[in-house]
C-alpha atoms as a PDB file:
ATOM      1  CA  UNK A   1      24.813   4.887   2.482  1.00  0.00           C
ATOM      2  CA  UNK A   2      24.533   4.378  -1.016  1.00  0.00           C
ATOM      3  CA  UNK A   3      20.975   4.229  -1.337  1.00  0.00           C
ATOM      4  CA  UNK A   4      20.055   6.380   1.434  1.00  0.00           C
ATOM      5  CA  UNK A   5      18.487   9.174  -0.957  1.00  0.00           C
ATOM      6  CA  UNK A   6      16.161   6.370  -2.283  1.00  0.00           C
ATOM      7  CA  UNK A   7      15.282   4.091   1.146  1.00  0.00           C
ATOM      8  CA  UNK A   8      14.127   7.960   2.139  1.00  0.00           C
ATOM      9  CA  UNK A   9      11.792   8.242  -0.836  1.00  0.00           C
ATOM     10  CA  UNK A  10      10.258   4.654  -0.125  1.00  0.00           C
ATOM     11  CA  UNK A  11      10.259   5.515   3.845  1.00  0.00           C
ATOM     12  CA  UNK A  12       8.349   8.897   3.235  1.00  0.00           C
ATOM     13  CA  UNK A  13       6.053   7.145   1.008  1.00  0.00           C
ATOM     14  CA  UNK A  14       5.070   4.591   3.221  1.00  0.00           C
ATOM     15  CA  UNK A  15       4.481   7.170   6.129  1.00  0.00           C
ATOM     16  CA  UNK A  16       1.699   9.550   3.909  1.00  0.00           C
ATOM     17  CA  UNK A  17      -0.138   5.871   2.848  1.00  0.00           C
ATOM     18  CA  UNK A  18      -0.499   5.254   6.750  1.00  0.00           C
ATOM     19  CA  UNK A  19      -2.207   8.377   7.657  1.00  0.00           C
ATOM     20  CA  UNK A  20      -4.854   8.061   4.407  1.00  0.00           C
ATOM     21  CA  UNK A  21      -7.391   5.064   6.230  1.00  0.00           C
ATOM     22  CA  UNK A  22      -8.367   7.840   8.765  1.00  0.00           C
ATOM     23  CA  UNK A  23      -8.870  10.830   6.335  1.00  0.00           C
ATOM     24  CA  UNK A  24     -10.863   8.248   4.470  1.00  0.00           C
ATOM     25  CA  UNK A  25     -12.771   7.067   7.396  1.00  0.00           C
ATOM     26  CA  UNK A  26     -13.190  10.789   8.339  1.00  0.00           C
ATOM     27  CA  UNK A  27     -14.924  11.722   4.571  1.00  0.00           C
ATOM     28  CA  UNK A  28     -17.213   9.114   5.353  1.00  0.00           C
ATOM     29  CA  UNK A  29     -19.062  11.005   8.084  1.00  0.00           C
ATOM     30  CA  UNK A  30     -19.690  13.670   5.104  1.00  0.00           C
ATOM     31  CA  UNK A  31     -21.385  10.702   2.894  1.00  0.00           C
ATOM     32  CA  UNK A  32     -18.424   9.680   0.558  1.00  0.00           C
ATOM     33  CA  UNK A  33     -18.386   6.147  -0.424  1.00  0.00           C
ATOM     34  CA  UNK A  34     -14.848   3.959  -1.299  1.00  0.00           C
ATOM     35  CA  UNK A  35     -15.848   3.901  -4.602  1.00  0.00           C
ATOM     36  CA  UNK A  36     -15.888   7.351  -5.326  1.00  0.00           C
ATOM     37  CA  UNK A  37     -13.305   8.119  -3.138  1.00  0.00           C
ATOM     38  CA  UNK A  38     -10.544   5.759  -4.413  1.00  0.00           C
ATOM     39  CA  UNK A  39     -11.490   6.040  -7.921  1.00  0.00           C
ATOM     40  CA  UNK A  40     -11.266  10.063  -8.520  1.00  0.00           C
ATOM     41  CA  UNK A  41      -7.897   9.908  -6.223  1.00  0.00           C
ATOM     42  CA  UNK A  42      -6.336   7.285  -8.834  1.00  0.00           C
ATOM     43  CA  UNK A  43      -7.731   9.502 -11.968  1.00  0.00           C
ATOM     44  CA  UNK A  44      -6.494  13.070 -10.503  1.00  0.00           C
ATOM     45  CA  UNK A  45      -3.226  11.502  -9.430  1.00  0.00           C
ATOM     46  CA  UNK A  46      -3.139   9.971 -13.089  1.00  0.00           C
ATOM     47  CA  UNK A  47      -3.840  14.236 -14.456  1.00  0.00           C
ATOM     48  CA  UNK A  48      -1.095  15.494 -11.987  1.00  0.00           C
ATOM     49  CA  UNK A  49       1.427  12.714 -13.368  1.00  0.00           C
ATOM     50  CA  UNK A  50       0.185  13.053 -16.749  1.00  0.00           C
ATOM     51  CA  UNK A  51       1.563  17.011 -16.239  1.00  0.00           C
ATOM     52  CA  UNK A  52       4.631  15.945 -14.860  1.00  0.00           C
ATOM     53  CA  UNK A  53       5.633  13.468 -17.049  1.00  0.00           C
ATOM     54  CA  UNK A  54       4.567  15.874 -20.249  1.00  0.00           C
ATOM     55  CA  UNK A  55       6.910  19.116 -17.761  1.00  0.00           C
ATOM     56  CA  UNK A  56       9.846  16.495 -17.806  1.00  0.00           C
ATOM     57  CA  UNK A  57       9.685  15.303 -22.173  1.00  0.00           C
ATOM     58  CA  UNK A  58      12.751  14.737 -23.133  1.00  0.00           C
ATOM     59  CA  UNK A  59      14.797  14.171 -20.147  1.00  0.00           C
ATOM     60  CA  UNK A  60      14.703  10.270 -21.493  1.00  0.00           C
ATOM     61  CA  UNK A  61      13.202   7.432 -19.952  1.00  0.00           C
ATOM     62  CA  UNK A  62      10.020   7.383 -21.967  1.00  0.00           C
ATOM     63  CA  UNK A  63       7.722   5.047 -21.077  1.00  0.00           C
ATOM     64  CA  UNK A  64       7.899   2.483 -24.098  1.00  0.00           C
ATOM     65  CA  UNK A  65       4.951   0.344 -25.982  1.00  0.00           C
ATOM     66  CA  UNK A  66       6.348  -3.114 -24.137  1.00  0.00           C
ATOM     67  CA  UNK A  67       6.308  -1.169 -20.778  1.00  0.00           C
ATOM     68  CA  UNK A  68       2.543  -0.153 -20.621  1.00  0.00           C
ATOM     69  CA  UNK A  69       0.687  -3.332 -20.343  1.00  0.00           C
ATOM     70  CA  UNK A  70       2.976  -4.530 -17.362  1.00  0.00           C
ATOM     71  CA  UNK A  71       2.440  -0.983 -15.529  1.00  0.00           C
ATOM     72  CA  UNK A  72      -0.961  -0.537 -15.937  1.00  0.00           C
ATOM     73  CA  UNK A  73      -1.309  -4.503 -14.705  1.00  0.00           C
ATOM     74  CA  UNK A  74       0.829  -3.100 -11.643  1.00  0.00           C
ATOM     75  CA  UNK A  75      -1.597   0.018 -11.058  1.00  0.00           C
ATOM     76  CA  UNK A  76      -4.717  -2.250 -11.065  1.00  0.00           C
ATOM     77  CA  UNK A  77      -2.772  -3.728  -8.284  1.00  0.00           C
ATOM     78  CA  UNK A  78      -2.833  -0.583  -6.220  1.00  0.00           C
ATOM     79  CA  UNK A  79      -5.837   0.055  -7.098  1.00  0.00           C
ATOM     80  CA  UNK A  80      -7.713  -2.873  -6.139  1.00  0.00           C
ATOM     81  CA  UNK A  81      -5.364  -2.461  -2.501  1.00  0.00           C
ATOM     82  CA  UNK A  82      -6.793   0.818  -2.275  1.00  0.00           C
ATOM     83  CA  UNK A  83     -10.608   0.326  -3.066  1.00  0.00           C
ATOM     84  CA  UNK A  84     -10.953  -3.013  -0.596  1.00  0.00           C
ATOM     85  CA  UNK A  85      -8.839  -0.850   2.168  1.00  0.00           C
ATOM     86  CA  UNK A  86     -10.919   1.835   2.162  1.00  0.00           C
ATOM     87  CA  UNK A  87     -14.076  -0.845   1.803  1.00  0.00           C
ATOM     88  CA  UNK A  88     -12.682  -2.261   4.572  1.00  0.00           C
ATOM     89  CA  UNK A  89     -12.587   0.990   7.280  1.00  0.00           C
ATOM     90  CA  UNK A  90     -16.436   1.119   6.652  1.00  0.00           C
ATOM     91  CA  UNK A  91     -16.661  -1.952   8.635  1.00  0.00           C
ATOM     92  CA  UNK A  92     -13.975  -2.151  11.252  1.00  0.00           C
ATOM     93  CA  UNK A  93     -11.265   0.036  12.872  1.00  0.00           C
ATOM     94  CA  UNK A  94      -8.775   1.663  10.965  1.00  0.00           C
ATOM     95  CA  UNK A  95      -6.066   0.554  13.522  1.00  0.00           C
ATOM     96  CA  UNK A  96      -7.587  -3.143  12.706  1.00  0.00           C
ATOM     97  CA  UNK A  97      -7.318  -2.660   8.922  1.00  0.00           C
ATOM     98  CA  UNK A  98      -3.728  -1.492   8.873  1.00  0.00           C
ATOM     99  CA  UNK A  99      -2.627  -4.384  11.208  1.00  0.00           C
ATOM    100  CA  UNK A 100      -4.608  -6.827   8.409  1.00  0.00           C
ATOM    101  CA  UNK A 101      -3.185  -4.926   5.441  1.00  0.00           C
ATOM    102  CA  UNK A 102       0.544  -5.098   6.724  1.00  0.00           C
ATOM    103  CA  UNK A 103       0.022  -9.203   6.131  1.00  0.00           C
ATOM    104  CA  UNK A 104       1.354  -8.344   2.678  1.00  0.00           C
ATOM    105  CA  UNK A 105       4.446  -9.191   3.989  1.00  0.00           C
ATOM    106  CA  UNK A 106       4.198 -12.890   3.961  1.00  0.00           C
ATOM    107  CA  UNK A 107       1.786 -12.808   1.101  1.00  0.00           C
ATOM    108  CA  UNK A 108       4.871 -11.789  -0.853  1.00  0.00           C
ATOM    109  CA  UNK A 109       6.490 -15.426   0.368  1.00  0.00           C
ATOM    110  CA  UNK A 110       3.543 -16.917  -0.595  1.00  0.00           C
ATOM    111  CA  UNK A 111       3.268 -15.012  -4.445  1.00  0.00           C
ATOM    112  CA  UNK A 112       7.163 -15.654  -4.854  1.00  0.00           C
ATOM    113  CA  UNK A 113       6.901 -19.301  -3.700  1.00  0.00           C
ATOM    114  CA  UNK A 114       3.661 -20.076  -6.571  1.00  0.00           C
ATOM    115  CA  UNK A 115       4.949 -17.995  -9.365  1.00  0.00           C
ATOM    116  CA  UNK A 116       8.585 -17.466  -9.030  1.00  0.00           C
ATOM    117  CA  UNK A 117       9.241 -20.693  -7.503  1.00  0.00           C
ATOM    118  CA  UNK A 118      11.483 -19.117  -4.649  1.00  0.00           C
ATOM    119  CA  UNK A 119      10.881 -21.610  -1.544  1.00  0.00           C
ATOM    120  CA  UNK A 120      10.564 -20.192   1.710  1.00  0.00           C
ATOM    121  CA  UNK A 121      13.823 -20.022   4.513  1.00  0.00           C
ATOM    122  CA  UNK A 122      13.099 -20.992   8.326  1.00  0.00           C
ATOM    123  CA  UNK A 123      13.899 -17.812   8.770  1.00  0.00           C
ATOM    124  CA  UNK A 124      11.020 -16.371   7.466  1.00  0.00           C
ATOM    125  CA  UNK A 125       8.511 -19.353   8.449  1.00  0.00           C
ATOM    126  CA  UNK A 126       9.630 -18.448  11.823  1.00  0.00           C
ATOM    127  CA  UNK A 127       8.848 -14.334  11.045  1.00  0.00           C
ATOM    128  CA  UNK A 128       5.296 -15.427   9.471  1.00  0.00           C
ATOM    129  CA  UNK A 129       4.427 -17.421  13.183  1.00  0.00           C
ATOM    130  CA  UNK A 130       5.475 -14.016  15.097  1.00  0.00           C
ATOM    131  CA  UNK A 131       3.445 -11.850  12.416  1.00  0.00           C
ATOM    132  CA  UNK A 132       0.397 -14.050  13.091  1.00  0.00           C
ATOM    133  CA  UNK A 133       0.936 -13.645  17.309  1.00  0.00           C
ATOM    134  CA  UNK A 134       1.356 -10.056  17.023  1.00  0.00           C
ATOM    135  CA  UNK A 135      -1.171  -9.449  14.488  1.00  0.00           C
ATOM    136  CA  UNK A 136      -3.755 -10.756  17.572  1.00  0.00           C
ATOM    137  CA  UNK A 137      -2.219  -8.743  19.837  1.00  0.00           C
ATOM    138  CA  UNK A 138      -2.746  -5.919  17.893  1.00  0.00           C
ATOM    139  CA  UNK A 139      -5.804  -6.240  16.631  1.00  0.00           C
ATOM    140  CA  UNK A 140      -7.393  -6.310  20.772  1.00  0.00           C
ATOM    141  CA  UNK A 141      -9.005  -9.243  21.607  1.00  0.00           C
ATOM    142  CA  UNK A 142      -6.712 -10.336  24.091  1.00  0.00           C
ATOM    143  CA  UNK A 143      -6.466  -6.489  25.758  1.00  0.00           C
ATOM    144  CA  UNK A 144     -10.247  -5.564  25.400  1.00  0.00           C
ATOM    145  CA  UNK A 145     -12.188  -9.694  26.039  1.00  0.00           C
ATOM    146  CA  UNK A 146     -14.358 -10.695  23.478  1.00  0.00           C
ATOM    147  CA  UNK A 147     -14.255  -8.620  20.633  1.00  0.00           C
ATOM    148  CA  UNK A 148     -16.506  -9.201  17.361  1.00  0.00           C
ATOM    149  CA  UNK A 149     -14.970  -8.190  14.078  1.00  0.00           C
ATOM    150  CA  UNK A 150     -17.182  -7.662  11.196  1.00  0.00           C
ATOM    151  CA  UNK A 151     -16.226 -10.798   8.709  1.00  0.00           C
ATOM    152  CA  UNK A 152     -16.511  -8.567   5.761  1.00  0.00           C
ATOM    153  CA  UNK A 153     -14.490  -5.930   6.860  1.00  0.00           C
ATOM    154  CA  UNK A 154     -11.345  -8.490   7.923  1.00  0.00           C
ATOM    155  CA  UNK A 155     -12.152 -10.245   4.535  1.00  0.00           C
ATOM    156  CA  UNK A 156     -11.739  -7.166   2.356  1.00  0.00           C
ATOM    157  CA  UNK A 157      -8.665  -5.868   4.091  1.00  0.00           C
ATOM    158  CA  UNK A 158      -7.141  -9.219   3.960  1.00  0.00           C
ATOM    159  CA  UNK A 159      -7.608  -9.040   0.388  1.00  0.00           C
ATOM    160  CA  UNK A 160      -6.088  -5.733   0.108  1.00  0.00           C
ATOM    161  CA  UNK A 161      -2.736  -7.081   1.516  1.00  0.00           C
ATOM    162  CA  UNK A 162      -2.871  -9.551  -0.967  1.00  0.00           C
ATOM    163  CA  UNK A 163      -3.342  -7.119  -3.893  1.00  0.00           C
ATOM    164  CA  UNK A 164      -0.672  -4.979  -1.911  1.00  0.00           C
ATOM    165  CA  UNK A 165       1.993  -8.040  -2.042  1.00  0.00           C
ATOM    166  CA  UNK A 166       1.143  -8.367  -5.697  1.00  0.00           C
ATOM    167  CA  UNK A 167       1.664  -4.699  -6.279  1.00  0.00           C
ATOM    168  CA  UNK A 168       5.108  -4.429  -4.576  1.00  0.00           C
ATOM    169  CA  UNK A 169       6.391  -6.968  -6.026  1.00  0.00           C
ATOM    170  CA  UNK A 170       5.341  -6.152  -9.930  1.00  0.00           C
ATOM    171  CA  UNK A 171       6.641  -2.342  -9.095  1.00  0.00           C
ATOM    172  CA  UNK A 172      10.029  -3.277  -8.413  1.00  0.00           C
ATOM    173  CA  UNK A 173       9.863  -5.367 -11.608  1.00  0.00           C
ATOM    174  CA  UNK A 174       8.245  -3.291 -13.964  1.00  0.00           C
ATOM    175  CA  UNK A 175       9.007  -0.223 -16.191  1.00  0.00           C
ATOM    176  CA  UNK A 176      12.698   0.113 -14.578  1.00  0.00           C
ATOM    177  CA  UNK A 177      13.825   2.543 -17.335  1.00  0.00           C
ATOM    178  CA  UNK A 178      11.268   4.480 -17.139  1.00  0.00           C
ATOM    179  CA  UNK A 179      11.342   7.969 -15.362  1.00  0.00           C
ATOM    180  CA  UNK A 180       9.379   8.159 -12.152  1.00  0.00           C
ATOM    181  CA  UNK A 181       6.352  10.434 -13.690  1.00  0.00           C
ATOM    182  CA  UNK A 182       5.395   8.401 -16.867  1.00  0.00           C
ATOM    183  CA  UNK A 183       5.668   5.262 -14.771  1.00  0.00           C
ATOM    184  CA  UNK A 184       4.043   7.106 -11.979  1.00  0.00           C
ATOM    185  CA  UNK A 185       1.055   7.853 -14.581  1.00  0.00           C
ATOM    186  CA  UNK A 186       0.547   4.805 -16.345  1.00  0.00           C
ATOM    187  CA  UNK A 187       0.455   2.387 -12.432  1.00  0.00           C
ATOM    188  CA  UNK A 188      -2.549   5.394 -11.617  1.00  0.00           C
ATOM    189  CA  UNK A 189      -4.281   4.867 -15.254  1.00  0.00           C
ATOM    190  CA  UNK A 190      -4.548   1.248 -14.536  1.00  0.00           C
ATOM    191  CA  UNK A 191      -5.535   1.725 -10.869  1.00  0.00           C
ATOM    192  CA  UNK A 192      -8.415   4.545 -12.221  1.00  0.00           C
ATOM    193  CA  UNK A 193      -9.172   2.070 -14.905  1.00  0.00           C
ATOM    194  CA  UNK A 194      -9.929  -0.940 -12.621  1.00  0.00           C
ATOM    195  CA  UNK A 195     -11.511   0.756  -9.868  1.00  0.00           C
ATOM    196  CA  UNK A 196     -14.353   2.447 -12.546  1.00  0.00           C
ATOM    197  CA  UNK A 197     -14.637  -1.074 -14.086  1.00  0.00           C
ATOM    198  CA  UNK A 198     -15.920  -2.831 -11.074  1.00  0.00           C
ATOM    199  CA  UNK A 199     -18.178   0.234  -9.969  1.00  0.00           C
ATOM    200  CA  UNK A 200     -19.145   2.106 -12.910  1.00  0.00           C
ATOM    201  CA  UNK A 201     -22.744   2.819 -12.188  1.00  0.00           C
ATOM    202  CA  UNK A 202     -21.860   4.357  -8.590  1.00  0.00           C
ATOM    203  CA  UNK A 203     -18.822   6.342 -10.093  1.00  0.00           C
ATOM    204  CA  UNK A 204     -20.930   7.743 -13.424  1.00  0.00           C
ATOM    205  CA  UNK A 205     -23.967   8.974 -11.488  1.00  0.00           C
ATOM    206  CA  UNK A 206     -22.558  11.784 -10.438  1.00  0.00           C
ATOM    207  CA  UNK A 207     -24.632  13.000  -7.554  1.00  0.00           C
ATOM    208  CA  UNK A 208     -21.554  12.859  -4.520  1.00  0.00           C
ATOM    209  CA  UNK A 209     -19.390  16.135  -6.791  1.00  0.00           C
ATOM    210  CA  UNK A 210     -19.234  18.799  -4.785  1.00  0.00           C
ATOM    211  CA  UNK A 211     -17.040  21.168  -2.864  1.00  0.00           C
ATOM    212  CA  UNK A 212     -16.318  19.405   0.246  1.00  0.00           C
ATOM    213  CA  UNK A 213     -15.998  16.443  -2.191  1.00  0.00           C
ATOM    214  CA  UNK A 214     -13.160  18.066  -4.716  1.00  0.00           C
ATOM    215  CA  UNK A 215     -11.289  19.237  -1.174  1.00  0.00           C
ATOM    216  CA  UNK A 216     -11.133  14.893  -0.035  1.00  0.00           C
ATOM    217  CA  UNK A 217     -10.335  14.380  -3.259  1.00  0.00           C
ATOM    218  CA  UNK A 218      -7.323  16.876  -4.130  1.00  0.00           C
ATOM    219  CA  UNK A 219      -5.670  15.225  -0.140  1.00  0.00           C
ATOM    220  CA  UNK A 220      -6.131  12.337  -1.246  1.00  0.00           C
ATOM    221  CA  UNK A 221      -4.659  12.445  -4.530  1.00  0.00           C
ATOM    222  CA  UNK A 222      -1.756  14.491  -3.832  1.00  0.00           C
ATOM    223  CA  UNK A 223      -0.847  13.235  -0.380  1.00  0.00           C
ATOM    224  CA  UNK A 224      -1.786   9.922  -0.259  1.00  0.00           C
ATOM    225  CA  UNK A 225      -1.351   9.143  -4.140  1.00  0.00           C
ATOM    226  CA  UNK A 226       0.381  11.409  -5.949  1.00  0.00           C
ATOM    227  CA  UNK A 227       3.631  11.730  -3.853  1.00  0.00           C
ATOM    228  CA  UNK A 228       3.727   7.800  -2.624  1.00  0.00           C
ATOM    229  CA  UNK A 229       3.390   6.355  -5.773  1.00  0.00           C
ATOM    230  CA  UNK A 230       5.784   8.535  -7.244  1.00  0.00           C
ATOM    231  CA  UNK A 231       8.557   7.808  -4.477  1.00  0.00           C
ATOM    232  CA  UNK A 232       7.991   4.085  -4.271  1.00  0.00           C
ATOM    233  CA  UNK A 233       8.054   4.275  -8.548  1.00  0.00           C
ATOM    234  CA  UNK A 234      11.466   6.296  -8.332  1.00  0.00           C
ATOM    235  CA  UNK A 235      12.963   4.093  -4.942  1.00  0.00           C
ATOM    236  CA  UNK A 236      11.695   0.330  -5.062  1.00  0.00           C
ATOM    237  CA  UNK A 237      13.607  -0.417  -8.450  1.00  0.00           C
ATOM    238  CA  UNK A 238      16.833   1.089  -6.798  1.00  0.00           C
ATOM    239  CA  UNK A 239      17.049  -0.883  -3.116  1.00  0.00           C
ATOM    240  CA  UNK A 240      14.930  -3.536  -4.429  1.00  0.00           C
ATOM    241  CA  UNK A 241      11.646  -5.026  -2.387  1.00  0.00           C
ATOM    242  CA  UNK A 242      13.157  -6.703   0.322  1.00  0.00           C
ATOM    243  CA  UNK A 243      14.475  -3.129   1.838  1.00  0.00           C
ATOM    244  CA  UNK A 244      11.369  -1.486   0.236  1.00  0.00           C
ATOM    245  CA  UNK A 245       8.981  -3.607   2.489  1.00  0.00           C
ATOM    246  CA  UNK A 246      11.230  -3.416   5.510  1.00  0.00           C
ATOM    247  CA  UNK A 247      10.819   0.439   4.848  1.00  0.00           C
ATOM    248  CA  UNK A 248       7.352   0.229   3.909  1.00  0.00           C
ATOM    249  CA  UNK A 249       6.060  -1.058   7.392  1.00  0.00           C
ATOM    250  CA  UNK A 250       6.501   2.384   8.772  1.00  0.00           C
ATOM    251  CA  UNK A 251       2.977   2.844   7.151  1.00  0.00           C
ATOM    252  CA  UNK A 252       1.976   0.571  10.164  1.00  0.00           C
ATOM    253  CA  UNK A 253       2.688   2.642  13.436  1.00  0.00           C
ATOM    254  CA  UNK A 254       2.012   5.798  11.520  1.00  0.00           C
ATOM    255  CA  UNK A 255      -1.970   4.526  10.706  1.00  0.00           C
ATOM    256  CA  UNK A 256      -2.196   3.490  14.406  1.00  0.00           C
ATOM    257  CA  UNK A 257      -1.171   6.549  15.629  1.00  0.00           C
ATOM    258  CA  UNK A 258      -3.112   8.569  13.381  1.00  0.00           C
ATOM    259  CA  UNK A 259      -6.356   6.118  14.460  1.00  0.00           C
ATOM    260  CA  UNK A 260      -5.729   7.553  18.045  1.00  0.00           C
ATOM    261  CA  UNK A 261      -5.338  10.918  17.241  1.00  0.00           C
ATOM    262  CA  UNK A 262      -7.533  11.780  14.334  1.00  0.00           C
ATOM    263  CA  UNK A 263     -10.914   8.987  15.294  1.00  0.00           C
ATOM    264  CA  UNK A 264      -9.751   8.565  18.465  1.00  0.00           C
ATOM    265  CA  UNK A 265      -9.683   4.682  18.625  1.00  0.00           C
ATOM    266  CA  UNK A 266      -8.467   2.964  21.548  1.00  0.00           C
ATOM    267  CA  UNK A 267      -5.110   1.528  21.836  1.00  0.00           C
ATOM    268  CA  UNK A 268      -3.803  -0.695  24.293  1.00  0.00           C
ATOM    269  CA  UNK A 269      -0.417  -1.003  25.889  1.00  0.00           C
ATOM    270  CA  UNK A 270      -0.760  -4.920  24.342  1.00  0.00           C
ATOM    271  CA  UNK A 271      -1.710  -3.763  20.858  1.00  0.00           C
ATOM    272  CA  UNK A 272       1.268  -1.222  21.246  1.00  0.00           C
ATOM    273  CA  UNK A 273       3.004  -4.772  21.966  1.00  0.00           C
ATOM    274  CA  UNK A 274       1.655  -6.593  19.555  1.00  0.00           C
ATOM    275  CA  UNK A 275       2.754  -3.650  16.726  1.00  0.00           C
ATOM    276  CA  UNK A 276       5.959  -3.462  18.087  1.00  0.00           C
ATOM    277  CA  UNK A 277       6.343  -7.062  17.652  1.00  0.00           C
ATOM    278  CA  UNK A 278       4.724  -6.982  13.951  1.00  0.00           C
ATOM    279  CA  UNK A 279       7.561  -4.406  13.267  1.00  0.00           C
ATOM    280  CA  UNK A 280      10.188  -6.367  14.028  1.00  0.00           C
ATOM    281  CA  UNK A 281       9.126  -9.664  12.596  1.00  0.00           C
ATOM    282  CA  UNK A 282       8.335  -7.819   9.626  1.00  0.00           C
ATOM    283  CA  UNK A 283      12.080  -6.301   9.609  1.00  0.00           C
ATOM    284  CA  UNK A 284      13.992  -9.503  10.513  1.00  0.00           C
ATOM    285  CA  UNK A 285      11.852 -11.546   7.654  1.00  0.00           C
ATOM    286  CA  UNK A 286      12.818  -9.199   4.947  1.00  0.00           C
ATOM    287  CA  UNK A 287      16.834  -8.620   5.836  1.00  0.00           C
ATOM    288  CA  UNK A 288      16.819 -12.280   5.643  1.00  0.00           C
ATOM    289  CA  UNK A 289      15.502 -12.040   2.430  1.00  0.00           C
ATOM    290  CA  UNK A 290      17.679  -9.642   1.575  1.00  0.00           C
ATOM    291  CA  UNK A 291      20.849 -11.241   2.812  1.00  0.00           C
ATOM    292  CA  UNK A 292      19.714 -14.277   0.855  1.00  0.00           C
ATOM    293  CA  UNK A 293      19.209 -12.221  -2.314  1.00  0.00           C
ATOM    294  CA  UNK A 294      22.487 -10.459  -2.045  1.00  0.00           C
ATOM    295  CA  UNK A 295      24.254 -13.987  -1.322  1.00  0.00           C
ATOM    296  CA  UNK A 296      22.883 -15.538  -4.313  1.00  0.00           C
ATOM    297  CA  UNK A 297      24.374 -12.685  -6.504  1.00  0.00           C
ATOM    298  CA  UNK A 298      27.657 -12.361  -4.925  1.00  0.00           C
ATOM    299  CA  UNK A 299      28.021 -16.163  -5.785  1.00  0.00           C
ATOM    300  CA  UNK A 300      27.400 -16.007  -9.407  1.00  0.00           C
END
């Protein structure tokens, strides 16, 4: 496949973002807010990238003046995903917050349909209805009876697929001369940037730093960070966004499973339905995209 080396990078990327909502929901336990959390893993992925991209000078694709501004738009993006995610985990499940945060998908529909006036197929009407049915099957109100979410925590995650949609869809149109590790660095300035500027007074007091707290941090930052936003910055402007979210939903079954393993939430044989059937909406929506994109080009 001609892009297989790049669909890998974007496939391994997704898979380390779905295991980070239960490390983060772990580090709580130890006292760690999202704030602090999400805003030192943006600014020591932004030092490890700066590194990089100074290790890699002159290889070409330097990151211009007219690039910045769009990238470090993009990173506030991620950011803001990755603040309200982990917000969100303080409230509800972590299984429950991946299933809301992989609505991005048809949040993408609705972004292209308002700003790049790209109308929505059947096809993917159709997808949106069976992402709705499975997302209550897996969140486990029809396996477990009455279930009550806290409203804030669905409400923040929700947000954070928005966010997510925006940021997907800006990466694969941003910066795509740049090399991976200055583009890498400038998404995680903006994401470091935004995340300090709505809570600078919890971020500059200081009192969390320790030990334990520099160990969450460096996972974070390398695993869940570092190495993602690098692949998806070197694969989404190569197979496009259509194939990267197809790829991307991976993220989904690997945060479920890592819910059961690592916090040991319950999961039903109808939530394991209900993600199943998230998956392939999710897939079947965005080949149909992609067909349709790959149509339109072959005709001009």
């Amino acid at each position: 496949m001609k892009h297989f080396k790049y669909s890998l990078m974007v496939l391994l990327g997704g898979a380390l973002y779905g295991t980070m909502s239960s490390f983060v929901k772990r580090s709580y336990a130890d006292g760690f807010t999202a704030a602090e959390l999400s805003f030192w893993q943006a600014f020591v992925a932004a030092l490890i990238l700066a590194v990089c991209t100074w290790a890699s000078a002159g290889r070409g694709g330097k990151l211009r003046r007219r690039d910045i501004l769009p990238l470090l738009f993009t990173g506030s993006a991620i950011g803001l995903t990755n603040f309200l995610y982990y917000k969100s985990v303080q409230f509800i499940p972590a299984s429950l917050a991946i299933i809301l945060l992989m609505q991005f998908t048809w949040f993408s529909i609705l972004i292209e349909w308002l700003f790049l006036r790209r109308r929505p197929m059947p096809t993917e009407l159709a997808a949106v209805s069976v992402i709705l049915v499975g997302t209550v099957m897996a969140s486990g109100i029809l396996s477990h009876g009455t279930v009550s979410f806290n409203l804030i925590g669905v409400e923040l995650a929700l947000l954070s697929s928005l966010t997510y949609a925006a940021y997907i869809v800006a990466n694969g149109q941003c910066g795509r001369s740049v090399r991976w590790e200055a583009k890498s660095m400038a998404i995680m300035a903006g994401s470091s940037l935004t995340i300090f500027a709505i809570n600078a007074p919890r971020i500059a007091g200081g009192e969390y730093l320790c030990g334990e707290f520099a160990l969450w941090i460096l996972l974070l930052a390398v695993a869940g960070t570092t190495i993602p936003t690098a692949l998806f910055a070197a694969g989404i402007p190569k197979i496009g966004a259509p194939l990267s979210s197809i790829l991307m939903t991976v993220e989904l079954p690997v945060a479920v499973l890592c819910a059961w393993l690592i916090l040991g939430e319950q999961l039903s044989v109808m939530q394991i339905a209900g993600v199943a059937l998230l998956l392939g909406a999710i897939a079947v929506m965005n080949y149909t995209k992609q067909i349709s994109s790959t149509s339109k080009t072959t005709q001009k």
